[in-house]
N, C-alpha and C. Protein backbone atom coordinates (compact mmCIF):
# COMPACT_ATOMS: atom_id res chain seq x y z
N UNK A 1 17.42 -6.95 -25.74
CA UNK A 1 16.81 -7.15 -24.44
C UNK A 1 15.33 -6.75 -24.54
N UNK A 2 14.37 -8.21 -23.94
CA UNK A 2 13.18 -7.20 -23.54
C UNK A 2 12.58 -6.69 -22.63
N UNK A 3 12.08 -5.65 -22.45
CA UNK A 3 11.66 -5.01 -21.19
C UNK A 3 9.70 -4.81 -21.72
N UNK A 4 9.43 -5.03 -20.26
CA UNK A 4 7.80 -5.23 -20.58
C UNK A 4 7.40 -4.58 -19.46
N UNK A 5 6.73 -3.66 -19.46
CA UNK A 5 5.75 -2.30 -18.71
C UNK A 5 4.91 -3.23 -17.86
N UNK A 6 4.65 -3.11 -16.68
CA UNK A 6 3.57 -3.62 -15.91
C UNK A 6 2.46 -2.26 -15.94
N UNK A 7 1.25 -2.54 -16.46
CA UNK A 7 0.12 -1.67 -16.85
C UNK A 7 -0.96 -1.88 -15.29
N UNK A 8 -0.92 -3.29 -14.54
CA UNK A 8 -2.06 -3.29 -13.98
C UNK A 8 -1.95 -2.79 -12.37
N UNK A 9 -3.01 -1.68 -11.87
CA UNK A 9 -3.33 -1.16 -11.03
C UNK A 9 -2.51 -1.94 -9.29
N UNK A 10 -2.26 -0.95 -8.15
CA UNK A 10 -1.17 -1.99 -7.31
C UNK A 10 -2.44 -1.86 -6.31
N UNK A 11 -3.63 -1.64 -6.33
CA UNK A 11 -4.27 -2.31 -5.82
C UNK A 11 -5.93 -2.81 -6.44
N UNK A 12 -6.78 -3.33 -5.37
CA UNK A 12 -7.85 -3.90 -6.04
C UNK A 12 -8.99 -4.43 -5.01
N UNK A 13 -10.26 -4.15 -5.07
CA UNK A 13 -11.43 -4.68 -4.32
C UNK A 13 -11.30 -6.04 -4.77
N UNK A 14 -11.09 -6.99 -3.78
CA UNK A 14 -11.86 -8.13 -3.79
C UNK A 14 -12.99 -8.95 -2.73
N UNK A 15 -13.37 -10.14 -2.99
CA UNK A 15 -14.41 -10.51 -2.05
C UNK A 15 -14.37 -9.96 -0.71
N UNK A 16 -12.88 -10.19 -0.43
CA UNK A 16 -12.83 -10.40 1.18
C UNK A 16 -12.37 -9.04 1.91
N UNK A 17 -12.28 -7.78 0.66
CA UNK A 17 -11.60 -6.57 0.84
C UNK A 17 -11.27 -5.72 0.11
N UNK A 18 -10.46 -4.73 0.36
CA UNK A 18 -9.41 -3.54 -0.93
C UNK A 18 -8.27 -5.22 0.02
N UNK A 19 -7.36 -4.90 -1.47
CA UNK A 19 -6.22 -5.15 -1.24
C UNK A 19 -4.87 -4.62 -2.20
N UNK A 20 -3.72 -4.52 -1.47
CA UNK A 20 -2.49 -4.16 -2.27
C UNK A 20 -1.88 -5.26 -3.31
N UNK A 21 -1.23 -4.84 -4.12
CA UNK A 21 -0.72 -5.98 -5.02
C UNK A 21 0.51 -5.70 -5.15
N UNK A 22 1.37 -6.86 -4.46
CA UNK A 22 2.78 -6.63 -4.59
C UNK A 22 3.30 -7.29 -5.79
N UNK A 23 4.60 -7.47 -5.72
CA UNK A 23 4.89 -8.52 -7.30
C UNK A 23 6.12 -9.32 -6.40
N UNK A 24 6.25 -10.47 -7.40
CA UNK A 24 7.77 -11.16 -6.31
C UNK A 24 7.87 -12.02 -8.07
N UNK A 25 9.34 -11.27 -7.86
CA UNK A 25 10.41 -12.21 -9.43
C UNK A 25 10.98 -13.14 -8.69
N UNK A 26 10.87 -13.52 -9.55
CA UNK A 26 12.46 -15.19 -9.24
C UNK A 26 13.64 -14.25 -8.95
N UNK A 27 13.84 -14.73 -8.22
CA UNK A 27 15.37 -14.50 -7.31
C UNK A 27 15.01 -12.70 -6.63
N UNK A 28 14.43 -12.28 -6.15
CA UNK A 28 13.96 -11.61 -5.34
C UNK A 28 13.00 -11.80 -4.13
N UNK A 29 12.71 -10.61 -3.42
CA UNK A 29 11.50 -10.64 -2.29
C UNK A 29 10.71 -9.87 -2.96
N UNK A 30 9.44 -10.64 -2.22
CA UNK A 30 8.06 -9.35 -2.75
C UNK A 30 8.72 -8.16 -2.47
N UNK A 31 7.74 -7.36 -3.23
CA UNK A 31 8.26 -6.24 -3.06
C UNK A 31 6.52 -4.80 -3.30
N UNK A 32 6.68 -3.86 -2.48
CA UNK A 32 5.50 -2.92 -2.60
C UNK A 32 5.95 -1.46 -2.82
N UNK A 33 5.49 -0.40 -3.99
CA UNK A 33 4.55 -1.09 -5.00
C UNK A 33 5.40 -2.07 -5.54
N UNK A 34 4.66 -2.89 -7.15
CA UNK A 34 5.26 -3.85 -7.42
C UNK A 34 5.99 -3.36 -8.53
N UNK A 35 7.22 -4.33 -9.00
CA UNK A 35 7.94 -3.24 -10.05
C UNK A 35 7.98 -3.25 -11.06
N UNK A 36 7.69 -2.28 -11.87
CA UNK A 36 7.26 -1.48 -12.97
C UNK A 36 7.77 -2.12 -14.19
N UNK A 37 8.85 -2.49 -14.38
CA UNK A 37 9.44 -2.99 -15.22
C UNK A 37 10.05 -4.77 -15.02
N UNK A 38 9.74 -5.70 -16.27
CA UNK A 38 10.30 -6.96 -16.46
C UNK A 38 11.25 -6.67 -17.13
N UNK A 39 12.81 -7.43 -17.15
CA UNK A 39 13.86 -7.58 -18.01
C UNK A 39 13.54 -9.14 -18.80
N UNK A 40 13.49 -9.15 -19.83
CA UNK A 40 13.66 -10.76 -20.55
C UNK A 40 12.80 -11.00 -20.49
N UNK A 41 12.82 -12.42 -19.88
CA UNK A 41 11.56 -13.28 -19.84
C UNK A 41 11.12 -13.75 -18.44
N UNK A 42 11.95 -12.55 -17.69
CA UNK A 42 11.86 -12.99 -16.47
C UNK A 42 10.21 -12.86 -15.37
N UNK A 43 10.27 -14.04 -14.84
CA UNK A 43 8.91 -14.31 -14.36
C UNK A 43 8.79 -13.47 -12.72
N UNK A 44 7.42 -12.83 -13.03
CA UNK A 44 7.04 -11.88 -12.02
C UNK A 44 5.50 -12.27 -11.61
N UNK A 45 5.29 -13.10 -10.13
CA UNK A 45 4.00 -13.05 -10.15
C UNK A 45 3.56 -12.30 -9.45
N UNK A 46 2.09 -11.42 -9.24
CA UNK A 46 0.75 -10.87 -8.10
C UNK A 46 1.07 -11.90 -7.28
N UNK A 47 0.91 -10.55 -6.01
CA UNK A 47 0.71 -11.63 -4.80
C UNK A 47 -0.03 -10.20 -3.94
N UNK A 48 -1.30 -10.96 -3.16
CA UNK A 48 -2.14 -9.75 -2.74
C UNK A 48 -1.82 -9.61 -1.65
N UNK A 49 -1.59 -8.14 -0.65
CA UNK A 49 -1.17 -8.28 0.42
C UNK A 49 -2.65 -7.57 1.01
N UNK A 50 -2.89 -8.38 2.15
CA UNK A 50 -4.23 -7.39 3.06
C UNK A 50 -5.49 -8.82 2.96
N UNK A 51 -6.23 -8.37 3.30
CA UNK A 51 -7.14 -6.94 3.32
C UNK A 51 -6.72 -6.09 5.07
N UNK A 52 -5.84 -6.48 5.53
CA UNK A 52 -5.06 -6.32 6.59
C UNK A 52 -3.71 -6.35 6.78
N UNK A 53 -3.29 -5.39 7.60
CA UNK A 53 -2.23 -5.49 8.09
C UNK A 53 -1.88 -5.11 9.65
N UNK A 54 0.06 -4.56 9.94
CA UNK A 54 0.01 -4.45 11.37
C UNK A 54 0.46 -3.39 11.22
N UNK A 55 0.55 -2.27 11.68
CA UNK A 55 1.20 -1.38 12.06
C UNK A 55 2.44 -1.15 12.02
N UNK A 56 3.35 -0.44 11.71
CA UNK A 56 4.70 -0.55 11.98
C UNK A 56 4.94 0.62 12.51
N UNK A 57 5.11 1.93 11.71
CA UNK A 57 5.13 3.45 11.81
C UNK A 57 4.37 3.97 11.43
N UNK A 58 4.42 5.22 11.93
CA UNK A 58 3.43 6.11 11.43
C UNK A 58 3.90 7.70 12.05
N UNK A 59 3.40 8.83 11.03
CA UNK A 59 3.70 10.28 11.15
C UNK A 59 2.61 10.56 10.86
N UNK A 60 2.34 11.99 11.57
CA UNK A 60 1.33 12.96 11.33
C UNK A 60 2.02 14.32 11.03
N UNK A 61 1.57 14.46 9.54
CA UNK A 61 1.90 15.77 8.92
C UNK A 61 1.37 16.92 9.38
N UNK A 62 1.87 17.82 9.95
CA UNK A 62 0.65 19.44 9.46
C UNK A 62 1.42 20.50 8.21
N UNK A 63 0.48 20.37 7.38
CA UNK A 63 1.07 20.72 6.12
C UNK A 63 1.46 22.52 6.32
N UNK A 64 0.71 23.22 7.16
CA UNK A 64 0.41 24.66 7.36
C UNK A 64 -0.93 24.93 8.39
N UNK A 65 -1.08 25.96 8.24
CA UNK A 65 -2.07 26.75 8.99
C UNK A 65 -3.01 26.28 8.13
N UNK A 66 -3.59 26.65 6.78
CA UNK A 66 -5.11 26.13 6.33
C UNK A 66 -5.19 25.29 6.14
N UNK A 67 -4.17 23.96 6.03
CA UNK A 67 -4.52 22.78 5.82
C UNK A 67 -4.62 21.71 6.70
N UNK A 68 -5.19 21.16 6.57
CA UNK A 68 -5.39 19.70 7.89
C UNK A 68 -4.44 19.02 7.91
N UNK A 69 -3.79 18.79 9.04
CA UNK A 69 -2.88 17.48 9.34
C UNK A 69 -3.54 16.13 8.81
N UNK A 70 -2.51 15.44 8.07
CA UNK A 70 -3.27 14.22 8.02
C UNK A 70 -1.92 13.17 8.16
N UNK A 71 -2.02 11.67 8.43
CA UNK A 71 -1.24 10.93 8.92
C UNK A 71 -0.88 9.82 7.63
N UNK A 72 0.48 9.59 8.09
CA UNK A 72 1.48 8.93 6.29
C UNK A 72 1.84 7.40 7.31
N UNK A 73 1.66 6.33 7.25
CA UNK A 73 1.95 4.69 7.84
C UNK A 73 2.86 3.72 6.80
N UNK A 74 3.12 3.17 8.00
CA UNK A 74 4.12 2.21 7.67
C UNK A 74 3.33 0.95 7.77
N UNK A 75 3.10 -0.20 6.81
CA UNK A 75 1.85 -1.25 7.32
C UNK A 75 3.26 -2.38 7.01
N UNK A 76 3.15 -3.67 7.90
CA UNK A 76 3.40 -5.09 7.77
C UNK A 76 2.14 -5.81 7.04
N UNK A 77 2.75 -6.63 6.11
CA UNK A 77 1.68 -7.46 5.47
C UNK A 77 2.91 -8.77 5.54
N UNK A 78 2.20 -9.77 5.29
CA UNK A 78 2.66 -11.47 5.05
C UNK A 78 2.28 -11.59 3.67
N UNK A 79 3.69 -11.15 2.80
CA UNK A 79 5.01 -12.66 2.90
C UNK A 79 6.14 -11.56 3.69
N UNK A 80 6.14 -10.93 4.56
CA UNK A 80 6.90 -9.89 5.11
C UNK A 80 7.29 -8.72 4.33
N UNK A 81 6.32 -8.31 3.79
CA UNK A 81 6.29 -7.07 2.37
C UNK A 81 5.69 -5.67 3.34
N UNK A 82 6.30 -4.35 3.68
CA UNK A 82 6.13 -3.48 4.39
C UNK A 82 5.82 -2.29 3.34
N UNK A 83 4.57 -1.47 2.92
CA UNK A 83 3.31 -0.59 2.41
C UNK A 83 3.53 0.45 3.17
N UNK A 84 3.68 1.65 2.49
CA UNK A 84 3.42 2.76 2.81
C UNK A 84 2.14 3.34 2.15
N UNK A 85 1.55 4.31 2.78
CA UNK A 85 0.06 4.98 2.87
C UNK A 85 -0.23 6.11 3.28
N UNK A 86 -1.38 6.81 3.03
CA UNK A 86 -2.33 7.66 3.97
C UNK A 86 -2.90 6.47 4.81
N UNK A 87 -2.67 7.23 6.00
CA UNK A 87 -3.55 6.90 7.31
C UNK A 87 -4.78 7.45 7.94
N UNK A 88 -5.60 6.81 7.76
CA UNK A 88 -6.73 7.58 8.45
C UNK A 88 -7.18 7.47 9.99
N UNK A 89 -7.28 8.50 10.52
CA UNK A 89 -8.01 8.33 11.79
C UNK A 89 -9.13 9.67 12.10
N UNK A 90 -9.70 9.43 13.31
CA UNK A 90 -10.54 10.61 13.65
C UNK A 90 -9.63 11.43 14.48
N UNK A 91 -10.00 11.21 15.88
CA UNK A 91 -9.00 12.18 16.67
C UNK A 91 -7.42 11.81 17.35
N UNK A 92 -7.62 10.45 17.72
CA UNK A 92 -6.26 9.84 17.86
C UNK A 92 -5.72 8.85 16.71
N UNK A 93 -4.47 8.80 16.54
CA UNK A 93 -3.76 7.62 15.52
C UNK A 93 -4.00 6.20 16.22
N UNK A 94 -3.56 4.93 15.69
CA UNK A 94 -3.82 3.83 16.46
C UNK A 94 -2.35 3.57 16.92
N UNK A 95 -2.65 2.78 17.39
CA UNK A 95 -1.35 2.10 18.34
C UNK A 95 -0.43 1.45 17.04
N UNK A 96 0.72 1.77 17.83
CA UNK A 96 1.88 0.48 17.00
C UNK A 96 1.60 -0.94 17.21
N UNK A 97 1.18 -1.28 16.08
CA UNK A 97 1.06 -3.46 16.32
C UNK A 97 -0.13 -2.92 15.84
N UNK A 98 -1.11 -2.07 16.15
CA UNK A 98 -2.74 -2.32 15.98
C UNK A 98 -2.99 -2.74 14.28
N UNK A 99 -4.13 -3.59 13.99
CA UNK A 99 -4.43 -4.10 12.63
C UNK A 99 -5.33 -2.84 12.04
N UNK A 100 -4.55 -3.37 10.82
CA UNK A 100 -5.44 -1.77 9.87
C UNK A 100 -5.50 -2.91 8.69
N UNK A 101 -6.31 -2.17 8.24
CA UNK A 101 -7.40 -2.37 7.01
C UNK A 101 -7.46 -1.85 5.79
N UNK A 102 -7.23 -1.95 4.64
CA UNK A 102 -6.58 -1.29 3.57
C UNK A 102 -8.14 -0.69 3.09
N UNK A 103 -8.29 0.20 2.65
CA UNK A 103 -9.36 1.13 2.18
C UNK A 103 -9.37 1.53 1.34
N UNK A 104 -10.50 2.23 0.80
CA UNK A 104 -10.57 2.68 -0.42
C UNK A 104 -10.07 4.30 -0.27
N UNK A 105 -9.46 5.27 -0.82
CA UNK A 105 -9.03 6.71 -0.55
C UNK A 105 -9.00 7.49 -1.92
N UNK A 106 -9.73 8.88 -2.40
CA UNK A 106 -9.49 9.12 -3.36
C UNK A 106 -8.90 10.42 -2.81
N UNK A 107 -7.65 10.67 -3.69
CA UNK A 107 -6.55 12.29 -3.31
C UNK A 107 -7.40 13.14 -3.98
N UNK A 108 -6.60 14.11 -3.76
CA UNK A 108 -7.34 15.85 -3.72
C UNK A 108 -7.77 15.89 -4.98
N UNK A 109 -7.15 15.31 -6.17
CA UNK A 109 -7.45 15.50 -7.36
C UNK A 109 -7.89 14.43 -8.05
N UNK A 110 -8.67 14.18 -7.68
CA UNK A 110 -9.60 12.75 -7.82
C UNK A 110 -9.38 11.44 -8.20
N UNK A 111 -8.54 11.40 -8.29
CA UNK A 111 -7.69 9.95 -8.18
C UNK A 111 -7.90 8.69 -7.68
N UNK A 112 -8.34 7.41 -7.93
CA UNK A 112 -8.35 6.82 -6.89
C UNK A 112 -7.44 6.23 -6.28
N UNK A 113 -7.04 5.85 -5.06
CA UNK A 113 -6.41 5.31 -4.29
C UNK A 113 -6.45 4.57 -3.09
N UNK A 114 -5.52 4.12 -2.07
CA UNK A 114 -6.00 3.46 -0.91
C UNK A 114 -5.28 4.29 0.28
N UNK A 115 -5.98 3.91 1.30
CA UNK A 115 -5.10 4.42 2.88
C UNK A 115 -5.21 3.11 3.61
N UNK A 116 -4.88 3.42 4.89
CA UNK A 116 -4.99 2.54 6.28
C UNK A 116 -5.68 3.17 6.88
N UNK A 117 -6.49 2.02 7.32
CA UNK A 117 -7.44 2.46 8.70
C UNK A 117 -7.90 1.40 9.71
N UNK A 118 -7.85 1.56 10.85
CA UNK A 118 -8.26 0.60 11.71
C UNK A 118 -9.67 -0.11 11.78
């Protein structure tokens, strides 16, 4: 059997945005992130979700006393592929349905990554 590593990054700046990169095999649904591993020869293409999405859920953490609350989302993208994230906001979260915007986000330990934001 062969199995083949997917190496490339699940998201990416392009013209029109950041966007997520889901994957969709034959005889599956997209799927986010995309998955890690091919069996055989089986065919897996990119498919970009964003530079938008809708809202679905969303939580606001407070981690403790010294640390800042910060907010974890649930995003809808089309081909009906649902992204989890950091959420960003200032003082209020956005509405459920409201369109968010995939961003650029780097974590505590310098990493790069993406969030949602309106």
């Amino acid at each position: 059997m062969k199995i083949i590593k997917r190496t490339g990054s699940h998201f990416r700046e392009t013209a029109g945005g950041m966007v997520l990169i889901a994957a969709h095999a034959v005889g599956q649904s997209p799927q986010f992130p995309p998955i890690e591993f091919v069996h055989n020869d089986q065919e897996a293409e990119d498919i970009e979700l964003g530079p938008t999405g809708s809202l679905y859920s969303f939580t606001v953490v407070h981690p403790g006393k010294d640390k800042s609350p910060y907010g974890l989302a649930m995003v809808d993208f089309e081909p009906g592929v649902r992204a989890f994230g950091r959420l960003l906001f200032d003082t209020q979260p956005p509405a459920i349905g409201s369109r968010l915007r995939v961003v650029p986000f780097t974590l505590p330990d310098g990493t790069p990554d993406y969030a949602f934001q309106e």
